[in-house]
Protein backbone atom coordinates (compact mmCIF):
# COMPACT_ATOMS: atom_id res chain seq x y z
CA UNK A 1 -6.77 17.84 -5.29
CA UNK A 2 -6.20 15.25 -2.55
CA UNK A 3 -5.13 14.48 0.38
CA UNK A 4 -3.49 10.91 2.04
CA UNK A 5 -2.40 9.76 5.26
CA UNK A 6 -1.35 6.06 6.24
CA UNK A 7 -2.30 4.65 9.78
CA UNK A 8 -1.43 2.31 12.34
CA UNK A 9 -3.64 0.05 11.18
CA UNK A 10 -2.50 -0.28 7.76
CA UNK A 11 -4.87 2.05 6.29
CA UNK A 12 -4.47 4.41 3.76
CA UNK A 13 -7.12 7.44 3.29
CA UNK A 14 -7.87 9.55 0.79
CA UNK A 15 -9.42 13.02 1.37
CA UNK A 16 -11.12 15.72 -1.37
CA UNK A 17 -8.60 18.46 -0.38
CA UNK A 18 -11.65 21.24 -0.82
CA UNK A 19 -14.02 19.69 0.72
CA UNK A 20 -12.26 17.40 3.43
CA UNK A 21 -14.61 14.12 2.40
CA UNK A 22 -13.38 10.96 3.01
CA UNK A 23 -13.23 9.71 -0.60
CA UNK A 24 -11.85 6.16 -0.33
CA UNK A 25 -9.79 4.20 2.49
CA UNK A 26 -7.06 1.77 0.84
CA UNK A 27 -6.38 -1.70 2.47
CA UNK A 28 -3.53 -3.72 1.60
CA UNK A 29 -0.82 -3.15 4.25
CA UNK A 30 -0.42 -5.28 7.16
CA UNK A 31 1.27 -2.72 9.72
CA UNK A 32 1.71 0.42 9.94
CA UNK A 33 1.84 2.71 7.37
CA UNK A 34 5.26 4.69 7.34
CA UNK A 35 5.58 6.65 4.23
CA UNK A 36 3.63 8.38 0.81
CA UNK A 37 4.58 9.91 -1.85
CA UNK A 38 1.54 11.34 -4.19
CA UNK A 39 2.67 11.36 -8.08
CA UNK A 40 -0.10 12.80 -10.33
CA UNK A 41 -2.59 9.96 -10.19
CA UNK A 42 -0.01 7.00 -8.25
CA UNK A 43 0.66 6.91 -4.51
CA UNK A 44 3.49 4.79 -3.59
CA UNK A 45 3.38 3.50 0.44
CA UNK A 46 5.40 1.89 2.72
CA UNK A 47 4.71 0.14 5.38
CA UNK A 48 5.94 -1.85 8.75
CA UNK A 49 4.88 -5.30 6.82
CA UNK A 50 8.03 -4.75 4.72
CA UNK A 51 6.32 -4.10 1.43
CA UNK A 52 6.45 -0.75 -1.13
CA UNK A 53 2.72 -0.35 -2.79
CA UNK A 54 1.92 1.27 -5.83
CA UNK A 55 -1.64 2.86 -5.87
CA UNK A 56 -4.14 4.20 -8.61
CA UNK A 57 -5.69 6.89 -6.71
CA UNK A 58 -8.39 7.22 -9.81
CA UNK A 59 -9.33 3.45 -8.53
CA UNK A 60 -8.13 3.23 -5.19
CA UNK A 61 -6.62 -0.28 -7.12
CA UNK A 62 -3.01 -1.92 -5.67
CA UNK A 63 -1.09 -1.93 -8.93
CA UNK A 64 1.95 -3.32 -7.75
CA UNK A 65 3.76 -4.80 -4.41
CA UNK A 66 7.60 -4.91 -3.62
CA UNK A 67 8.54 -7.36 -0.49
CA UNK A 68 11.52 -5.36 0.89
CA UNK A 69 14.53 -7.98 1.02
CA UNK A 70 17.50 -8.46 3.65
CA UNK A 71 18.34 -6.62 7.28
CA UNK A 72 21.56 -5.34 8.95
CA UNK A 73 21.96 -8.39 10.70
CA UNK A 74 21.45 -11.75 12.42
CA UNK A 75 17.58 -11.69 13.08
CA UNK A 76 17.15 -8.12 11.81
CA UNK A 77 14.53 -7.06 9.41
CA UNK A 78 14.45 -3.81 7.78
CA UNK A 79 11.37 -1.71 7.09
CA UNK A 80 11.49 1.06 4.60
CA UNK A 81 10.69 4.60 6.55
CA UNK A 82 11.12 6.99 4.03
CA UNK A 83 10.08 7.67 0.41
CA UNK A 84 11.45 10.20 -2.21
């Protein structure tokens, strides 16, 4: 068992749940991280640099990257906050 948390810095780590080591930090975001979702083996993350990530957490390997497209608005640029 694991556990995750994102950062401000764009970080992603990953914790042995038992023993509370710091197994691996991810790097790929450019902002802040806003949301995780752990699935089995994937993470999926989303950040304040407008792009969903989709981790290995057996490699600690970016597997995919969505750019998140469009804003409400003249000038406006959404950011995904939430993951399900």
């Amino acid at each position: 068992r694991m556990a995750v948390g994102g950062y401000s810095d764009g970080a992603i780590r990953v914790w042995d749940a038992g023993s509370g080591a710091l197994e691996r930090t991810l790097w790929g975001h450019c902002g802040a991280v806003q949301a995780l979702v752990v699935d089995g083996a994937r993470m999926v993350s989303a950040a304040q640099d407008r792009t969903v990530r989709v981790w290995s957490l057996e490699t600690g390997a970016c597997q995919q990257t969505a750019a998140v497209q469009g804003g409400r608005g003249k000038g406006k640029k959404d950011t995904v906050g939430c993951l399900a």
